[in-house]
C-alpha atoms as a PDB file:
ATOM      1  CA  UNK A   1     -37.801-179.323 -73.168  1.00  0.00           C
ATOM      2  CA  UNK A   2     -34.621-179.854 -75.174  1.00  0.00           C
ATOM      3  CA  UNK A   3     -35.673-182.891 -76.921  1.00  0.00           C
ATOM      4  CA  UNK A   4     -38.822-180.936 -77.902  1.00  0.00           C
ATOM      5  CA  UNK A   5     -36.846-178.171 -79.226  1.00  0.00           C
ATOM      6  CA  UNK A   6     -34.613-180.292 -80.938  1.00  0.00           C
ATOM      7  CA  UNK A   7     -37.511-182.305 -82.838  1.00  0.00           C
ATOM      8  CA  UNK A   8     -38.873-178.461 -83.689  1.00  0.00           C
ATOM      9  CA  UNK A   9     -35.948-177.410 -85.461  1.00  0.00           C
ATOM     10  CA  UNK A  10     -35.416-180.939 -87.258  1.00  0.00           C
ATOM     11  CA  UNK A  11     -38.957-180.639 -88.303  1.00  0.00           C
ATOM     12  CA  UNK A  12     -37.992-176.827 -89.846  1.00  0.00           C
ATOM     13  CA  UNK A  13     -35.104-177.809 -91.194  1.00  0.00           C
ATOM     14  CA  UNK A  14     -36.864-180.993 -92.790  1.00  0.00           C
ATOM     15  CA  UNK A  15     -39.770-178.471 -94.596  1.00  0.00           C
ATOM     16  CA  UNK A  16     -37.644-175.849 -95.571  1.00  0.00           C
ATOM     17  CA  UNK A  17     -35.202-178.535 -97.739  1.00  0.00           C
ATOM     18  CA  UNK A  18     -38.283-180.053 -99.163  1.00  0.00           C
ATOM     19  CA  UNK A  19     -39.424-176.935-100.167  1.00  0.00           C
ATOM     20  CA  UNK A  20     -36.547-175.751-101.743  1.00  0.00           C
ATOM     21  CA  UNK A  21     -35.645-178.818-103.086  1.00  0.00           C
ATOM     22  CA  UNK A  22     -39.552-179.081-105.139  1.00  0.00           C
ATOM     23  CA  UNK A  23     -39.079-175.163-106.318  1.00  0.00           C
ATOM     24  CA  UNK A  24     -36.429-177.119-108.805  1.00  0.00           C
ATOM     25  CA  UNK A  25     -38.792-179.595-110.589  1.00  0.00           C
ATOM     26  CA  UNK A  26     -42.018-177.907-109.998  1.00  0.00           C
ATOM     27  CA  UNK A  27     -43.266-174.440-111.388  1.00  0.00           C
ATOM     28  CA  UNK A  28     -46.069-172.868-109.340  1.00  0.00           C
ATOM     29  CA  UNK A  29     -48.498-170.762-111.821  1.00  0.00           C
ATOM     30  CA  UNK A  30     -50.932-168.453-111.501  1.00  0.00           C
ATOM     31  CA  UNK A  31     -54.498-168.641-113.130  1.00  0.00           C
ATOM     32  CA  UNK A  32     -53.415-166.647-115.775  1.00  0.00           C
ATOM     33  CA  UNK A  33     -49.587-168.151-116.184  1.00  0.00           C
ATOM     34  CA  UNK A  34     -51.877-171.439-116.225  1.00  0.00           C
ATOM     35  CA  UNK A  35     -54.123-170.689-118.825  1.00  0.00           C
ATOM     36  CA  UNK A  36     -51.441-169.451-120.995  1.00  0.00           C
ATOM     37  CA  UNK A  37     -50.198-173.056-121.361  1.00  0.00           C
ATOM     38  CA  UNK A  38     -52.092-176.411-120.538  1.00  0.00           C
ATOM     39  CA  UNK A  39     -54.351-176.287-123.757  1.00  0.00           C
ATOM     40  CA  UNK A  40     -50.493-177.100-125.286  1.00  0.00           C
ATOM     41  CA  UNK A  41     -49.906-179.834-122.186  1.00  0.00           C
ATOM     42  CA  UNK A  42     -50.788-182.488-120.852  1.00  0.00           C
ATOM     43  CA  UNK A  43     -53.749-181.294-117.892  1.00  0.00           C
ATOM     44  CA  UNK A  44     -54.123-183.611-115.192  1.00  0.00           C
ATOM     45  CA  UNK A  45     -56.660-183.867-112.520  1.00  0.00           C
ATOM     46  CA  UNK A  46     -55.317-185.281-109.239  1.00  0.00           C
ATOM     47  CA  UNK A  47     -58.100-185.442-107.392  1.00  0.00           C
ATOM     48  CA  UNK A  48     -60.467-188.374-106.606  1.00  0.00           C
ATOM     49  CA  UNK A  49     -63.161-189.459-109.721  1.00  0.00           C
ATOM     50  CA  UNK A  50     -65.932-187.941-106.935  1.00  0.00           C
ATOM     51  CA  UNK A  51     -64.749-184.653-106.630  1.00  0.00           C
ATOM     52  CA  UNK A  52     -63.683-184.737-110.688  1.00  0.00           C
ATOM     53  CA  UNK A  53     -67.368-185.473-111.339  1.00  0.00           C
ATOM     54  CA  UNK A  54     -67.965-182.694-109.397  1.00  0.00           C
ATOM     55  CA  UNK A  55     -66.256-180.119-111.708  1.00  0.00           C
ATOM     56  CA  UNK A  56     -63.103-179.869-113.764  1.00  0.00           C
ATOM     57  CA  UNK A  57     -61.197-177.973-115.907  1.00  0.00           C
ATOM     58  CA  UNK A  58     -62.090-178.377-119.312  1.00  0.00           C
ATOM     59  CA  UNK A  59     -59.959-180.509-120.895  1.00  0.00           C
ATOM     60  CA  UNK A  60     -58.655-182.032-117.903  1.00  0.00           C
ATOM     61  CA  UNK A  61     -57.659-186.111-117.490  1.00  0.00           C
ATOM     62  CA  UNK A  62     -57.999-187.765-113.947  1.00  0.00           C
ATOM     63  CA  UNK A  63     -55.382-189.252-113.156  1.00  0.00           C
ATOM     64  CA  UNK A  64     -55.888-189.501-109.098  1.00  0.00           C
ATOM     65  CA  UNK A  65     -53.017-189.327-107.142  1.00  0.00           C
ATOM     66  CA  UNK A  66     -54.193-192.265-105.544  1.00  0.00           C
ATOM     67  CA  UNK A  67     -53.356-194.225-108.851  1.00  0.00           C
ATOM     68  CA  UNK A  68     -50.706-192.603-109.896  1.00  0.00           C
ATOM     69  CA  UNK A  69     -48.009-194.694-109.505  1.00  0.00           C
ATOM     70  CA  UNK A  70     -49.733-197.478-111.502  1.00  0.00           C
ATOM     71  CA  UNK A  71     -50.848-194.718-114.653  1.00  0.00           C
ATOM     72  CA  UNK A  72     -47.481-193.354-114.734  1.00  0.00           C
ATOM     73  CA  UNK A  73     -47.320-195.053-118.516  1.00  0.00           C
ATOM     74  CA  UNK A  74     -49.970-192.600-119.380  1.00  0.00           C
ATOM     75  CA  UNK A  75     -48.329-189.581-119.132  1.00  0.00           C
ATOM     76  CA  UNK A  76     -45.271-188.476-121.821  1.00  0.00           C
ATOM     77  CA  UNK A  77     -42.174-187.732-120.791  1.00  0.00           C
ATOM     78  CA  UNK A  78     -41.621-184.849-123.785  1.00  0.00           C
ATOM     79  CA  UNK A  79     -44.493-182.654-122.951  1.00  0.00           C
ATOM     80  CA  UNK A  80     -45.093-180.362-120.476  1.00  0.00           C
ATOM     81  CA  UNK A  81     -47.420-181.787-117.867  1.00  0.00           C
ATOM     82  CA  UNK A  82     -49.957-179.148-116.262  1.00  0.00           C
ATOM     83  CA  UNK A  83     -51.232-180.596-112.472  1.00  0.00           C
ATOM     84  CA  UNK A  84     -54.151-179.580-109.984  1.00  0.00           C
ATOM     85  CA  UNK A  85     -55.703-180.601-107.273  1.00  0.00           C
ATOM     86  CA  UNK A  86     -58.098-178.632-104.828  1.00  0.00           C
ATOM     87  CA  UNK A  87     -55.719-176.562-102.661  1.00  0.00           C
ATOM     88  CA  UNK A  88     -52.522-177.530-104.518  1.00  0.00           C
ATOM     89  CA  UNK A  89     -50.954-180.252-101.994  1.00  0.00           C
ATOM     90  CA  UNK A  90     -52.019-183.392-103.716  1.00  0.00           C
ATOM     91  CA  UNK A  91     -50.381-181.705-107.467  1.00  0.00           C
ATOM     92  CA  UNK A  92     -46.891-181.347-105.722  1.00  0.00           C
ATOM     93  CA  UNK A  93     -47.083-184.702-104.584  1.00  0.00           C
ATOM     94  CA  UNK A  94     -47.757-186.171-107.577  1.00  0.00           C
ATOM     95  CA  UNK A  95     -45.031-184.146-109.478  1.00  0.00           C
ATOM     96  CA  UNK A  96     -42.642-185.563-107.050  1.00  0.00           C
ATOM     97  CA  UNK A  97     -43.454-189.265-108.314  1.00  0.00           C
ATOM     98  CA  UNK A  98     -43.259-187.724-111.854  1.00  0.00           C
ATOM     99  CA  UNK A  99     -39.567-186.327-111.518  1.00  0.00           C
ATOM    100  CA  UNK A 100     -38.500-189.322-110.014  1.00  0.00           C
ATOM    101  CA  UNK A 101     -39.827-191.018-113.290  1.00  0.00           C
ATOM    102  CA  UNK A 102     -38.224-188.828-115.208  1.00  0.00           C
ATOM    103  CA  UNK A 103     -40.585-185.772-116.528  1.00  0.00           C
ATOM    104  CA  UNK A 104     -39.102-182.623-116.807  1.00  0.00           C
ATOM    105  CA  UNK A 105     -41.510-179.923-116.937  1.00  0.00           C
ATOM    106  CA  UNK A 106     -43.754-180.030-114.459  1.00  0.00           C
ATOM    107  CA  UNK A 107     -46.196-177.518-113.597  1.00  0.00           C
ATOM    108  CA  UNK A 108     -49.018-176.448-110.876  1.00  0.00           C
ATOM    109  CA  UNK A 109     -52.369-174.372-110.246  1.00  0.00           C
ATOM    110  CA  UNK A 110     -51.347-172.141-107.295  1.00  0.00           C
ATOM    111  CA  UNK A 111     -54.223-172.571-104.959  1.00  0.00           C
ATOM    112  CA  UNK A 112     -55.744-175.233-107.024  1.00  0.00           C
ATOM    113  CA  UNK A 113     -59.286-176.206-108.278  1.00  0.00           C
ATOM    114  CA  UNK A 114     -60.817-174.121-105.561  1.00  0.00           C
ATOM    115  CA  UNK A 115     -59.010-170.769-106.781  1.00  0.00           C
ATOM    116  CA  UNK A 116     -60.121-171.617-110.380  1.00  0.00           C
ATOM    117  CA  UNK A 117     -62.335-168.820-112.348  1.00  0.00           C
ATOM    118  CA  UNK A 118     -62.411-170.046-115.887  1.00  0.00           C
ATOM    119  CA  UNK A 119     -64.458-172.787-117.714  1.00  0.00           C
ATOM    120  CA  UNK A 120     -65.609-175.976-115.507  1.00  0.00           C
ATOM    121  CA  UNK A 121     -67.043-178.860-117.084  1.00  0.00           C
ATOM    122  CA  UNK A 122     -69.458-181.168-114.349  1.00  0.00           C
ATOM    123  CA  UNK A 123     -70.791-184.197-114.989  1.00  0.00           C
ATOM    124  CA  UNK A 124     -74.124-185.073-114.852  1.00  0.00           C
END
């Protein structure tokens, strides 16, 4: 039962530093906050080419987090970079890679894609 409780609070303690520790790279936005800004960005797309196909933000490049490590050359350093996913896990991810690479102002769509009301482009 002690080892149990022990893991627990390692486990806490573990989330609540990555948390903190993301909340000083990574700006969380509202729709509206959002909107304000990524036409002046750079909007990325994190999710997978299906589910970009499927609907994006207008505007929007996929860059799927699942390449992102080999596209990092595609995104500039000196502008702000505007990320979002469907619920918003797959964005911070991918701003962590992009802080360790150096980009500065980093951005996300609280509650992602699936919270979005404006303009959606689909492919057909």
């Amino acid at each position: 039962m002690e080892l149990i409780l022990i893991f627990l609070v390692a486990f806490i303690l573990y989330g609540a530093f990555k948390y903190f520790r993301q909340k000083r790279y990574l700006t969380t936005l509202t729709e509206d906050q959002f909107v304000e800004g990524y036409r002046k960005a750079q909007l990325i797309d994190v999710r997978e080419p299906n589910e970009f196909e499927k609907g994006h933000i207008l505007g929007a490049r996929n860059i799927p987090l699942s390449q992102m490590k080999h596209r990092l050359v595609e995104i500039r350093k000196d502008k702000p970079v505007y990320l979002y996913c469907q619920s918003g896990a797959r964005s911070a991810r991918a701003a962590n890679m992009l802080n360790r690479k150096g980009c500065e102002d980093l951005n996300h769509l609280k509650g992602g894609f699936r919270k979005w009301t404006g303009k959606v482009k689909t492919k057909k």
